[in-house]
PDB file of N, CA and C in Angstrom:
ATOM      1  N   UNK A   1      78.794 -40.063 -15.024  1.00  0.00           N
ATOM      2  CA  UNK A   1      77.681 -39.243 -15.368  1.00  0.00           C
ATOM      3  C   UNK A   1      76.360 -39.919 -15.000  1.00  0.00           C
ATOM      4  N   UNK A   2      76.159 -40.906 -15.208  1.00  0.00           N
ATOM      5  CA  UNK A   2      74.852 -41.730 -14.725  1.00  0.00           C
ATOM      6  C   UNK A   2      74.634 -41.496 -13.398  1.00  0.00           C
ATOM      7  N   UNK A   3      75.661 -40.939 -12.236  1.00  0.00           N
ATOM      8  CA  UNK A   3      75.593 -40.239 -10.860  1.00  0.00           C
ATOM      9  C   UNK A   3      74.329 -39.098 -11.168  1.00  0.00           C
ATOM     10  N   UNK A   4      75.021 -38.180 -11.833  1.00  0.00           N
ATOM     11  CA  UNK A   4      74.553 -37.294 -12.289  1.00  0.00           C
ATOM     12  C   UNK A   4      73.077 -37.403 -12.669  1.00  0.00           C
ATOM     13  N   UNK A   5      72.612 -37.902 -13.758  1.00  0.00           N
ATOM     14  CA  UNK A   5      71.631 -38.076 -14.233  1.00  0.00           C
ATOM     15  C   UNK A   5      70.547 -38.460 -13.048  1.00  0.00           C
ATOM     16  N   UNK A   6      71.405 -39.608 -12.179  1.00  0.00           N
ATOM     17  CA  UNK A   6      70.508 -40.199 -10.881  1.00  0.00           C
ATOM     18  C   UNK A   6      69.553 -39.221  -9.866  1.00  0.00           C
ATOM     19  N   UNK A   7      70.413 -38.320 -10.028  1.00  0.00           N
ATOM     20  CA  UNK A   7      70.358 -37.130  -8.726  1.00  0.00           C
ATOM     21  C   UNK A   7      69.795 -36.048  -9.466  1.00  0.00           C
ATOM     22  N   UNK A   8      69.878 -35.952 -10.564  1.00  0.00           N
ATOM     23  CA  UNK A   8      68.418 -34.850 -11.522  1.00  0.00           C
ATOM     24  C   UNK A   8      67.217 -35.611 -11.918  1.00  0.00           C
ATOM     25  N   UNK A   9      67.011 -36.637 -11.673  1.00  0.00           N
ATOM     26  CA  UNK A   9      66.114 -37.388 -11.415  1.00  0.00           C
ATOM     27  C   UNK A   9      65.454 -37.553 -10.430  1.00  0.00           C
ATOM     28  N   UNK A  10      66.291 -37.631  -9.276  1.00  0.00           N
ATOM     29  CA  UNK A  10      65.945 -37.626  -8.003  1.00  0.00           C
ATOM     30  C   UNK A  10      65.021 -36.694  -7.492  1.00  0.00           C
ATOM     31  N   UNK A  11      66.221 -35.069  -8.006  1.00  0.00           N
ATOM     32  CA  UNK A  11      65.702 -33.965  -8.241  1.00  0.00           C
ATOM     33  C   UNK A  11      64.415 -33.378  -8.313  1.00  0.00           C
ATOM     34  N   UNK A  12      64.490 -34.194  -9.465  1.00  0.00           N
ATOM     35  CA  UNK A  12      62.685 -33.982 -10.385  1.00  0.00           C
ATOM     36  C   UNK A  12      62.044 -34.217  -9.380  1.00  0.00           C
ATOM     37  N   UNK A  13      61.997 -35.855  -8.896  1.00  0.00           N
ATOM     38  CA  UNK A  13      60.839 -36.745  -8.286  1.00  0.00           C
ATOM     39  C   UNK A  13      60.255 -35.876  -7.500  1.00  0.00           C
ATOM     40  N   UNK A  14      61.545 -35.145  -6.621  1.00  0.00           N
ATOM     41  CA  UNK A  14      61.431 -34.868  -5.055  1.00  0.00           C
ATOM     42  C   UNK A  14      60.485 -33.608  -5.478  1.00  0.00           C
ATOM     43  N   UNK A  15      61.196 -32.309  -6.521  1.00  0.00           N
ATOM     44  CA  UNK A  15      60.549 -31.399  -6.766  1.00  0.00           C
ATOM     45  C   UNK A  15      59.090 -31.485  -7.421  1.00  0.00           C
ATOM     46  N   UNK A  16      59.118 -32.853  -8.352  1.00  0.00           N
ATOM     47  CA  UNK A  16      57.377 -32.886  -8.883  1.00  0.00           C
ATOM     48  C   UNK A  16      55.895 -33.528  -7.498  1.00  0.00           C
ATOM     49  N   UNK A  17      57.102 -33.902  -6.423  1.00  0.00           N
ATOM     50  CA  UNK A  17      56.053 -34.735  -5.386  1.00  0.00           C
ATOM     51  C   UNK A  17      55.718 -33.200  -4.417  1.00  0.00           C
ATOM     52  N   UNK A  18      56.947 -32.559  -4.282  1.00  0.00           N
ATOM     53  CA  UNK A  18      56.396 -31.516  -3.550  1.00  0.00           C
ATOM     54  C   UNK A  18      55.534 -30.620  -4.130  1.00  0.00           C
ATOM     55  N   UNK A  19      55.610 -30.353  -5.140  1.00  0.00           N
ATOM     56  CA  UNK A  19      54.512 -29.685  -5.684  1.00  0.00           C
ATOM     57  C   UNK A  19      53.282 -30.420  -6.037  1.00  0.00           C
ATOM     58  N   UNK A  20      52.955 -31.687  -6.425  1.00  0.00           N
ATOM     59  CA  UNK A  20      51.746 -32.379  -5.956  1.00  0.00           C
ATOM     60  C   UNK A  20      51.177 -31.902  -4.628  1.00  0.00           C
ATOM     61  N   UNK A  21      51.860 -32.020  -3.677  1.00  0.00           N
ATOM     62  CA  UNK A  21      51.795 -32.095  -2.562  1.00  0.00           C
ATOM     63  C   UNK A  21      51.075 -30.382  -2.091  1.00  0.00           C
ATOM     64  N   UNK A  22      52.081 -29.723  -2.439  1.00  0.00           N
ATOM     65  CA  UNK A  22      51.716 -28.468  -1.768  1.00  0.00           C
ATOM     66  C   UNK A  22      50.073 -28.031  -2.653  1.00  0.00           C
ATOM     67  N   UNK A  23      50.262 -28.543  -3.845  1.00  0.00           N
ATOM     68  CA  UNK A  23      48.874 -28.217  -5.282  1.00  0.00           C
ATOM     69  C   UNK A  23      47.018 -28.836  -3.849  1.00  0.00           C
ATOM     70  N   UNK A  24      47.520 -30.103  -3.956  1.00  0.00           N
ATOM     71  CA  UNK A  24      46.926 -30.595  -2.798  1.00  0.00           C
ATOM     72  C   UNK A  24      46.231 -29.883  -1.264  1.00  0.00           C
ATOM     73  N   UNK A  25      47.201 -29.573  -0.948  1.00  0.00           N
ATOM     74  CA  UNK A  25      47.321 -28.483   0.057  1.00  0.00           C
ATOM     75  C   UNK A  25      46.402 -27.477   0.221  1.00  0.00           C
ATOM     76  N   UNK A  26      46.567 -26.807  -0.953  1.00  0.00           N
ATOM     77  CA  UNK A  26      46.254 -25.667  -1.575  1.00  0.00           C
ATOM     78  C   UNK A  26      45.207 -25.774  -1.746  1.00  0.00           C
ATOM     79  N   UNK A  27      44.462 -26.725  -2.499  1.00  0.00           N
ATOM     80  CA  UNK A  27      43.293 -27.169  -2.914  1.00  0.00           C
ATOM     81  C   UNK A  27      42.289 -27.541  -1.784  1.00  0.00           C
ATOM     82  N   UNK A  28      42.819 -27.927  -0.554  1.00  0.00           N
ATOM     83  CA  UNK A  28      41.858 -28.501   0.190  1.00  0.00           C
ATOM     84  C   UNK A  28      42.108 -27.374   1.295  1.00  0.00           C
ATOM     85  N   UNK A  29      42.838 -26.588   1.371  1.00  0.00           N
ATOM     86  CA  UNK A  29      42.394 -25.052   2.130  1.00  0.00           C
ATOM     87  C   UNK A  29      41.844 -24.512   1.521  1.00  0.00           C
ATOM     88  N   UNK A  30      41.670 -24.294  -0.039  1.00  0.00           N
ATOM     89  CA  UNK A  30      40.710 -23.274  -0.491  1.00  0.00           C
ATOM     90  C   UNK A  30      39.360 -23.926  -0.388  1.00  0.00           C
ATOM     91  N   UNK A  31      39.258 -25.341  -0.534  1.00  0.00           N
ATOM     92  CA  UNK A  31      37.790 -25.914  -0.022  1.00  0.00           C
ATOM     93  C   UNK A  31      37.378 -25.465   1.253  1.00  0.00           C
ATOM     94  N   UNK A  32      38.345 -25.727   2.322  1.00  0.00           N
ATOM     95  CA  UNK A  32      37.852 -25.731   3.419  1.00  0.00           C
ATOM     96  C   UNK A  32      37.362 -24.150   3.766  1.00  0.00           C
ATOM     97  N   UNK A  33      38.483 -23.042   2.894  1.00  0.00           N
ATOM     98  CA  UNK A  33      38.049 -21.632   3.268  1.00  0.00           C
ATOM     99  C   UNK A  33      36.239 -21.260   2.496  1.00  0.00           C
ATOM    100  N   UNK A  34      36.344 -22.307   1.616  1.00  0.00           N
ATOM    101  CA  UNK A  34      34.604 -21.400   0.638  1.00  0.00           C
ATOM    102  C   UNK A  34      33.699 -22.223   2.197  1.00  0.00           C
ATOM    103  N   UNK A  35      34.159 -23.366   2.595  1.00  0.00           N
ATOM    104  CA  UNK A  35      32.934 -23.727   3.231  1.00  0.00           C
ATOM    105  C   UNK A  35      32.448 -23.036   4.375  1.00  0.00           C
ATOM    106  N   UNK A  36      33.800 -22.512   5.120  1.00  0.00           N
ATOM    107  CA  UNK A  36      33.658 -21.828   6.255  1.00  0.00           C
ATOM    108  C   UNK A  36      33.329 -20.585   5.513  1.00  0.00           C
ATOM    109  N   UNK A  37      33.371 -19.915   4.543  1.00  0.00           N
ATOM    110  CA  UNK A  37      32.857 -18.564   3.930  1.00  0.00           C
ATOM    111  C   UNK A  37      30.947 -18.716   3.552  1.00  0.00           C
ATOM    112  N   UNK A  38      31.077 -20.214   3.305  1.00  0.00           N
ATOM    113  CA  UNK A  38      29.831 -20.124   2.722  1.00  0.00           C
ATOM    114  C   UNK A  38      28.670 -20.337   4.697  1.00  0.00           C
ATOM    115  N   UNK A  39      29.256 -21.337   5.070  1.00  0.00           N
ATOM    116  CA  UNK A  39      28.929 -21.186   6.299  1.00  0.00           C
ATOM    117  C   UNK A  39      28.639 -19.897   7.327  1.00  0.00           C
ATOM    118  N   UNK A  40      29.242 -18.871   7.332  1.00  0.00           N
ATOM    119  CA  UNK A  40      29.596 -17.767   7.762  1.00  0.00           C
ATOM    120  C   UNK A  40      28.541 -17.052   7.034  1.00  0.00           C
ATOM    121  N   UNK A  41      28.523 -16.728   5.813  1.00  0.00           N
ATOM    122  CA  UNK A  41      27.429 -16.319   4.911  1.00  0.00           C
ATOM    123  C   UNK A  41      25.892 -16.648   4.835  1.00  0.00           C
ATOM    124  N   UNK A  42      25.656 -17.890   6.032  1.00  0.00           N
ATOM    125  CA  UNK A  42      24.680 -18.154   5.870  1.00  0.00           C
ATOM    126  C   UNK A  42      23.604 -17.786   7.341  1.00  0.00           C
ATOM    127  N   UNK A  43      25.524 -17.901   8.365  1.00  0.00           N
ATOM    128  CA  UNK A  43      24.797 -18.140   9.889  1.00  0.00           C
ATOM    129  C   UNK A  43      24.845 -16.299   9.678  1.00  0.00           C
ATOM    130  N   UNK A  44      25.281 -15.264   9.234  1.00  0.00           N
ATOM    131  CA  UNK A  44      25.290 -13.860   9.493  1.00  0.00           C
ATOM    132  C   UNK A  44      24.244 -13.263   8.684  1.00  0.00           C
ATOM    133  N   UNK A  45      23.630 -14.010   7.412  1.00  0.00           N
ATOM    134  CA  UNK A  45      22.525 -13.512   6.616  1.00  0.00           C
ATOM    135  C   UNK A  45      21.169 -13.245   7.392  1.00  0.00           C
ATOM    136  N   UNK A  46      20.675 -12.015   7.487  1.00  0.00           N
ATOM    137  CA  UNK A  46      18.978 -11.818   8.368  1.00  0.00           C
ATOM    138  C   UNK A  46      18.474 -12.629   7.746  1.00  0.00           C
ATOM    139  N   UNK A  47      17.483 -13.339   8.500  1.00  0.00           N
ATOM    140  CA  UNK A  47      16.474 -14.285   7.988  1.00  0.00           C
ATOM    141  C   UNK A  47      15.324 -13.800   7.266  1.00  0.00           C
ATOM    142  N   UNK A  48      14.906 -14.188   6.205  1.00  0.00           N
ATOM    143  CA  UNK A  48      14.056 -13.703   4.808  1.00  0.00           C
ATOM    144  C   UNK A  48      12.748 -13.035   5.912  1.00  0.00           C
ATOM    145  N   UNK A  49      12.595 -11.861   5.594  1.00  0.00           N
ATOM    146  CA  UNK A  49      11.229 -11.051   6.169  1.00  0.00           C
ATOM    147  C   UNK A  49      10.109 -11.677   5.250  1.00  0.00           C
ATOM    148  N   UNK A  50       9.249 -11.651   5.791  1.00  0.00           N
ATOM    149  CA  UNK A  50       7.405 -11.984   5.325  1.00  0.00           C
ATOM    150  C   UNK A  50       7.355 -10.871   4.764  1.00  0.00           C
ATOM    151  N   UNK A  51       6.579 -10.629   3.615  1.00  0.00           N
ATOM    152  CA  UNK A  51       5.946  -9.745   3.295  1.00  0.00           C
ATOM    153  C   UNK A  51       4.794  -8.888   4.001  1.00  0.00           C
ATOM    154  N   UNK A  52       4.793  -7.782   4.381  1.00  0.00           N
ATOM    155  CA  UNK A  52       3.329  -7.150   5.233  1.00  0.00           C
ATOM    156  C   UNK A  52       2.602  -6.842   3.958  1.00  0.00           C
ATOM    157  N   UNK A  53       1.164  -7.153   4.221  1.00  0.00           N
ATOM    158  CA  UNK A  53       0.603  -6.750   3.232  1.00  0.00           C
ATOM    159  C   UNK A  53      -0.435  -5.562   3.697  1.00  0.00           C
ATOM    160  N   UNK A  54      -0.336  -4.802   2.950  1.00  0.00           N
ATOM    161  CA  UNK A  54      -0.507  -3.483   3.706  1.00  0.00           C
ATOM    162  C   UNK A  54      -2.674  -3.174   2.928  1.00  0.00           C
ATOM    163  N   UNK A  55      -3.413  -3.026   3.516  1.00  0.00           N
ATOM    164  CA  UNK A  55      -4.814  -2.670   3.096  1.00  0.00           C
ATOM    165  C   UNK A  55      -4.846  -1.283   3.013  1.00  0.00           C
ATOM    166  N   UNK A  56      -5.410  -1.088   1.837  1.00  0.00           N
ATOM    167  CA  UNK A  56      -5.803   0.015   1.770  1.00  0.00           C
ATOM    168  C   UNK A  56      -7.216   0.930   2.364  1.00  0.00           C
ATOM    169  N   UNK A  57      -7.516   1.808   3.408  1.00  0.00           N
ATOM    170  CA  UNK A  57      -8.360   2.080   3.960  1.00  0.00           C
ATOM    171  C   UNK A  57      -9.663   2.294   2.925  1.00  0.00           C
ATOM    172  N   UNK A  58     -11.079   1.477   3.513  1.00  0.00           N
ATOM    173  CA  UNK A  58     -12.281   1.579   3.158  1.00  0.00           C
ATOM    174  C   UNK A  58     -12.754   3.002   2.717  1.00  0.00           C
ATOM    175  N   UNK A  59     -12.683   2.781   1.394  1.00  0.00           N
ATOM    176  CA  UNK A  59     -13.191   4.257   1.032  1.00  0.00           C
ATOM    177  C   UNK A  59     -14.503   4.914   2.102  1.00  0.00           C
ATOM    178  N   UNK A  60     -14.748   5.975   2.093  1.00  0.00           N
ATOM    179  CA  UNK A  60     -15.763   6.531   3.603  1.00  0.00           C
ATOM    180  C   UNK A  60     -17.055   6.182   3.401  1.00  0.00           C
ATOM    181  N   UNK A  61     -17.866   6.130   4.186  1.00  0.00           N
ATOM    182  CA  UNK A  61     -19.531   6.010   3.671  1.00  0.00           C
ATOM    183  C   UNK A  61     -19.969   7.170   3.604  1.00  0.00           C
ATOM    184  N   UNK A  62     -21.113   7.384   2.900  1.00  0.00           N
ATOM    185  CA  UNK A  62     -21.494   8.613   3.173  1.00  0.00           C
ATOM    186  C   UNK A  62     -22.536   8.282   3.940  1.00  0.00           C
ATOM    187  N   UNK A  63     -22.472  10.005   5.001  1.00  0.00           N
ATOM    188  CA  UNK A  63     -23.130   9.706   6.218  1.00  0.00           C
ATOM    189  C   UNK A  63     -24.742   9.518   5.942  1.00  0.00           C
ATOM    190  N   UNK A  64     -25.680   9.184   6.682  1.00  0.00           N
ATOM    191  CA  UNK A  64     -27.096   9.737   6.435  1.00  0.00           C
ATOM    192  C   UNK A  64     -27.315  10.943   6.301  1.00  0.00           C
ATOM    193  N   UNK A  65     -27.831  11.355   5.389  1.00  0.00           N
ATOM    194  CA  UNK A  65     -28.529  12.760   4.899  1.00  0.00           C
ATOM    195  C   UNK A  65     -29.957  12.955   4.597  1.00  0.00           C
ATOM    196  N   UNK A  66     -30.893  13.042   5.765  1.00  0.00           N
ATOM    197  CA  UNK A  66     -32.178  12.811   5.596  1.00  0.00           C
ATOM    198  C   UNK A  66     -32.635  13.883   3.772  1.00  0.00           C
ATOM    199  N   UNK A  67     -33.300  13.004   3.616  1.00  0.00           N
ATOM    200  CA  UNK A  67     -34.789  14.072   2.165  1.00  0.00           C
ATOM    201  C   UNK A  67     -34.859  15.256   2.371  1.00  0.00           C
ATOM    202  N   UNK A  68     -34.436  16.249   1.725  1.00  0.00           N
ATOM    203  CA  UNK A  68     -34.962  17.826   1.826  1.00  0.00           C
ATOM    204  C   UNK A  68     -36.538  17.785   1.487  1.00  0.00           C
ATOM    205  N   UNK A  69     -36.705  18.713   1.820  1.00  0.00           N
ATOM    206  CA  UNK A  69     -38.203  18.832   1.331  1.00  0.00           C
ATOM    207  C   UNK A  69     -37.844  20.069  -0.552  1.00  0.00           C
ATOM    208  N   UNK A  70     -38.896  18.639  -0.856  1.00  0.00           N
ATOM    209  CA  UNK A  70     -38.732  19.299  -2.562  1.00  0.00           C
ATOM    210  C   UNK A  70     -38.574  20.292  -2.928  1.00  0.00           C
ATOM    211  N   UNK A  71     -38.961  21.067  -2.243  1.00  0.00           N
ATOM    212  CA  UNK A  71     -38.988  22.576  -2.722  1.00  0.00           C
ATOM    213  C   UNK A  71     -38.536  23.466  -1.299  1.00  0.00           C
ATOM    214  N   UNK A  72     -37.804  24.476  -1.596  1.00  0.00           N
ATOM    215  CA  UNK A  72     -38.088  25.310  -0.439  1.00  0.00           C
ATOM    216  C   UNK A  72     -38.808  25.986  -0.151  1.00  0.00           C
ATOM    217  N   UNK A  73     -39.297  26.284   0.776  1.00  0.00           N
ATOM    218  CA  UNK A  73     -40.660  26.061   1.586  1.00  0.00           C
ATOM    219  C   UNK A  73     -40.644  28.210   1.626  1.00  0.00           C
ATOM    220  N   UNK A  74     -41.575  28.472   0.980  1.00  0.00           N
ATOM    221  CA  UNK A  74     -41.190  30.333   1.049  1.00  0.00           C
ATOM    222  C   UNK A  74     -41.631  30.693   2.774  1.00  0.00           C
ATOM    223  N   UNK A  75     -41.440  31.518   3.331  1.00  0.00           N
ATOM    224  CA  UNK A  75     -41.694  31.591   4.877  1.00  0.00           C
ATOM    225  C   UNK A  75     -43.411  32.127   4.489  1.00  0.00           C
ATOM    226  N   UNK A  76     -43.924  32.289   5.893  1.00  0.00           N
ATOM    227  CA  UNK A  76     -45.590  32.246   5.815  1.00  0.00           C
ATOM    228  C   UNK A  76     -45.973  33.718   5.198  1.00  0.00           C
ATOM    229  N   UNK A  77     -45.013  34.535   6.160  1.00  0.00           N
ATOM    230  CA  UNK A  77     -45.562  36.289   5.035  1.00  0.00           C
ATOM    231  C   UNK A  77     -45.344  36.520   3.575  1.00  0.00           C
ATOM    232  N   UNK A  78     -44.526  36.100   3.367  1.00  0.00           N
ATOM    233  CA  UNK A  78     -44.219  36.218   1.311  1.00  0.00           C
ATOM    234  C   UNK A  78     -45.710  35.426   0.734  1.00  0.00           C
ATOM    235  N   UNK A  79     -45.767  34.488   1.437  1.00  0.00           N
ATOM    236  CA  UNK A  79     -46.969  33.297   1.160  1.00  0.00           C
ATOM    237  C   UNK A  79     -48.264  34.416   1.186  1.00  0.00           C
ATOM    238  N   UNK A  80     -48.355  35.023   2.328  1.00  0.00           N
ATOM    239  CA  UNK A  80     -49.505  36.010   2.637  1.00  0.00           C
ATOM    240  C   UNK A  80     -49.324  36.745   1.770  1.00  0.00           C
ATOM    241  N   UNK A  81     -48.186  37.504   1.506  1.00  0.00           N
ATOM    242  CA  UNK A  81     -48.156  38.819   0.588  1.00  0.00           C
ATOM    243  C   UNK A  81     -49.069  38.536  -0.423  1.00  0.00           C
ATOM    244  N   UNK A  82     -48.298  37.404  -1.202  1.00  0.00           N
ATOM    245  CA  UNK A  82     -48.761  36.787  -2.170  1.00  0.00           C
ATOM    246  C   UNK A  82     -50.428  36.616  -2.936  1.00  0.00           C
ATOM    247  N   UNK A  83     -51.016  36.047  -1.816  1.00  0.00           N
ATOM    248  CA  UNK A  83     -52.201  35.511  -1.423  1.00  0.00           C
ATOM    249  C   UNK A  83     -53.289  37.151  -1.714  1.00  0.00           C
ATOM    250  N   UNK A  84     -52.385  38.152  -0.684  1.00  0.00           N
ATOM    251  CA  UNK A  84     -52.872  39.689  -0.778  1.00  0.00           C
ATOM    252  C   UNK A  84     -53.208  40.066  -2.076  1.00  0.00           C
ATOM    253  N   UNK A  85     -52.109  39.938  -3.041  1.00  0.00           N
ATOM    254  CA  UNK A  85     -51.908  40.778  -3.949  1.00  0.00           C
ATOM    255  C   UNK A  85     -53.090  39.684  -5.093  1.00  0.00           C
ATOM    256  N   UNK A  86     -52.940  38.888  -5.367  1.00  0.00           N
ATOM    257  CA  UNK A  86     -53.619  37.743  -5.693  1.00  0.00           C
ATOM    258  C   UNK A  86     -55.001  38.260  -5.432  1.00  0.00           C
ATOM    259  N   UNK A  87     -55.650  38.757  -3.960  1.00  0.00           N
ATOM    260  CA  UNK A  87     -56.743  39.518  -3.910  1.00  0.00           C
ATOM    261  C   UNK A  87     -57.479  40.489  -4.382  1.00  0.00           C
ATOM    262  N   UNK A  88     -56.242  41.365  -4.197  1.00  0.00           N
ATOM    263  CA  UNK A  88     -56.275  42.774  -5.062  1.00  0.00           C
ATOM    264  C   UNK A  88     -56.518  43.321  -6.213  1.00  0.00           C
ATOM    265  N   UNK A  89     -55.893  41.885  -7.182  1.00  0.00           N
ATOM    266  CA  UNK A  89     -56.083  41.678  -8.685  1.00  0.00           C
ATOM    267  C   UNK A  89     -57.436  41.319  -8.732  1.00  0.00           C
ATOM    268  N   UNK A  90     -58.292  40.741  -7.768  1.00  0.00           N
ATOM    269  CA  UNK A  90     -59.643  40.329  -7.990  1.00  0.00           C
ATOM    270  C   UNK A  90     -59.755  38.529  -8.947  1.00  0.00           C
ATOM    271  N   UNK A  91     -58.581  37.987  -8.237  1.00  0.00           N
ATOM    272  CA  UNK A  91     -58.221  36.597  -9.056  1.00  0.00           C
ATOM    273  C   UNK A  91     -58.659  35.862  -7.602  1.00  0.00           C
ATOM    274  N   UNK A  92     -58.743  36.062  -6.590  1.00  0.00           N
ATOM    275  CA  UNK A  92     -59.223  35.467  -5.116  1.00  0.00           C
ATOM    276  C   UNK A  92     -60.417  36.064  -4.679  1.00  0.00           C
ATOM    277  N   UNK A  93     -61.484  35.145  -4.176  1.00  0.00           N
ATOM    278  CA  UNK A  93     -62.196  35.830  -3.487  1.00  0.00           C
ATOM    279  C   UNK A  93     -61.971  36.172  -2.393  1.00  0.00           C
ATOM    280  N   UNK A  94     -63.065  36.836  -1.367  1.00  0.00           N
ATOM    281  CA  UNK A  94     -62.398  36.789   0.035  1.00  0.00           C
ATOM    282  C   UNK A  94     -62.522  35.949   0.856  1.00  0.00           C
ATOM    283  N   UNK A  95     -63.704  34.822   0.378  1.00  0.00           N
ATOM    284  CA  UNK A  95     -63.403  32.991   0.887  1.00  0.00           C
ATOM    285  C   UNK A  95     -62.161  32.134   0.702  1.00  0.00           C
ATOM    286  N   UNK A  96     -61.711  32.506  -0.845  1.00  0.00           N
ATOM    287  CA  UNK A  96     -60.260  31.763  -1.059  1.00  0.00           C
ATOM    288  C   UNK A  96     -59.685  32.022  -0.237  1.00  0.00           C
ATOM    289  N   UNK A  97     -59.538  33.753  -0.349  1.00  0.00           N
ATOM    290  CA  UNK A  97     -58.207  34.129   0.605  1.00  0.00           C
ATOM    291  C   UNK A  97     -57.784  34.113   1.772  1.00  0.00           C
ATOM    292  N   UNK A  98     -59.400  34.083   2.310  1.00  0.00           N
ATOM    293  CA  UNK A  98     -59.595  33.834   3.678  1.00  0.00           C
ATOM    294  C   UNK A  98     -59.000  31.791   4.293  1.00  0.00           C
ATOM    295  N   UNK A  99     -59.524  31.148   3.392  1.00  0.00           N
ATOM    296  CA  UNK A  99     -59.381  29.452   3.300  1.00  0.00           C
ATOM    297  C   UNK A  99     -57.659  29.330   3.665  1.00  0.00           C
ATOM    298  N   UNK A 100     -57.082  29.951   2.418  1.00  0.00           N
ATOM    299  CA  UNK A 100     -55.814  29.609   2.612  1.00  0.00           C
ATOM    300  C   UNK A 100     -55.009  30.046   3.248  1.00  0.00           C
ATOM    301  N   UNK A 101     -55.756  31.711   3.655  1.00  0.00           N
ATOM    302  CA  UNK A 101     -54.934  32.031   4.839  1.00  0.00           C
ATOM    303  C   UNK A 101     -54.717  31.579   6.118  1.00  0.00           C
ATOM    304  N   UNK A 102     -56.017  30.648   6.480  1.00  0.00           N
ATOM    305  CA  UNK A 102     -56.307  29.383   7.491  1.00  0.00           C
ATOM    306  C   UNK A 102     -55.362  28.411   7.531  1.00  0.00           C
ATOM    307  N   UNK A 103     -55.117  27.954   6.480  1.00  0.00           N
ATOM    308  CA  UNK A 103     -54.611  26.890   5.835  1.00  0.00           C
ATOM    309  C   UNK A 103     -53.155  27.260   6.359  1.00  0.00           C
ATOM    310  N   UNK A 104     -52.220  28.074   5.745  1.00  0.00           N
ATOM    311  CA  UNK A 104     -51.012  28.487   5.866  1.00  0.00           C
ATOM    312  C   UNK A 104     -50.718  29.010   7.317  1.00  0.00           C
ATOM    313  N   UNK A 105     -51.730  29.759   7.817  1.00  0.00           N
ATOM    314  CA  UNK A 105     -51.258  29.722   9.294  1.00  0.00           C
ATOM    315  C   UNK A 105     -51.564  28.930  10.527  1.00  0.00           C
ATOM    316  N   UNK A 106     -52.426  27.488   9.574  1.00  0.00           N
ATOM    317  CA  UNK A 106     -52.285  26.039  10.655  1.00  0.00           C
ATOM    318  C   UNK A 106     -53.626  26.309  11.624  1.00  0.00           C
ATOM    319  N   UNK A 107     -54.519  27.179  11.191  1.00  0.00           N
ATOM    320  CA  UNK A 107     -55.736  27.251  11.837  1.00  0.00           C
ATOM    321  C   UNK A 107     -57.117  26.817  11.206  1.00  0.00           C
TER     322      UNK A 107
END
């Protein structure tokens, strides 16, 4: 029986070394597969984009808009009418009316 015992011993050795062995194995292909994964992962990754930074367009100017004239300007006959009736009432003489009628028509 000590045959016996020799050779389940043996057994063991042979079966606990091969499985060291293959554990081993195993271990240093799965290293070698993350590196070539991580490698692979790094050379196929697009390279990090810049940010564009985008401006927002200058609100508009406003254009030149020359001064109105303060008041609007009544045209020269309403002005005359005016001036007439102003006469009529006896609130103008006929020097005033005559002055400003000079006046308004630039003579």
């Amino acid at each position: 029986m000590p045959g016996l015992v020799r050779g389940m011993a043996r057994t063991a050795a042979v079966v606990g070394t091969a499985t060291a062995t293959r554990n081993a194995v195993n271990r240093r292909q799965a290293e070698k597969n993350m590196a070539a994964y991580q490698n692979a992962a790094v050379a196929t990754a697009p390279p990090p984009q810049q940010q564009q930074v985008v401006y927002a367009a200058p609100p508009p100017q406003p254009e030149y808009i020359p001064a109105q004239a303060p008041a609007v300007q009544e045209d020269v006959i309403t002005q005359l009418e005016r001036l007439g009736a102003l006469k009529a009432q006896g609130l103008l003489t006929e020097e005033e009316f005559n002055a400003q009628k000079a006046k308004l028509l630039g003579l």
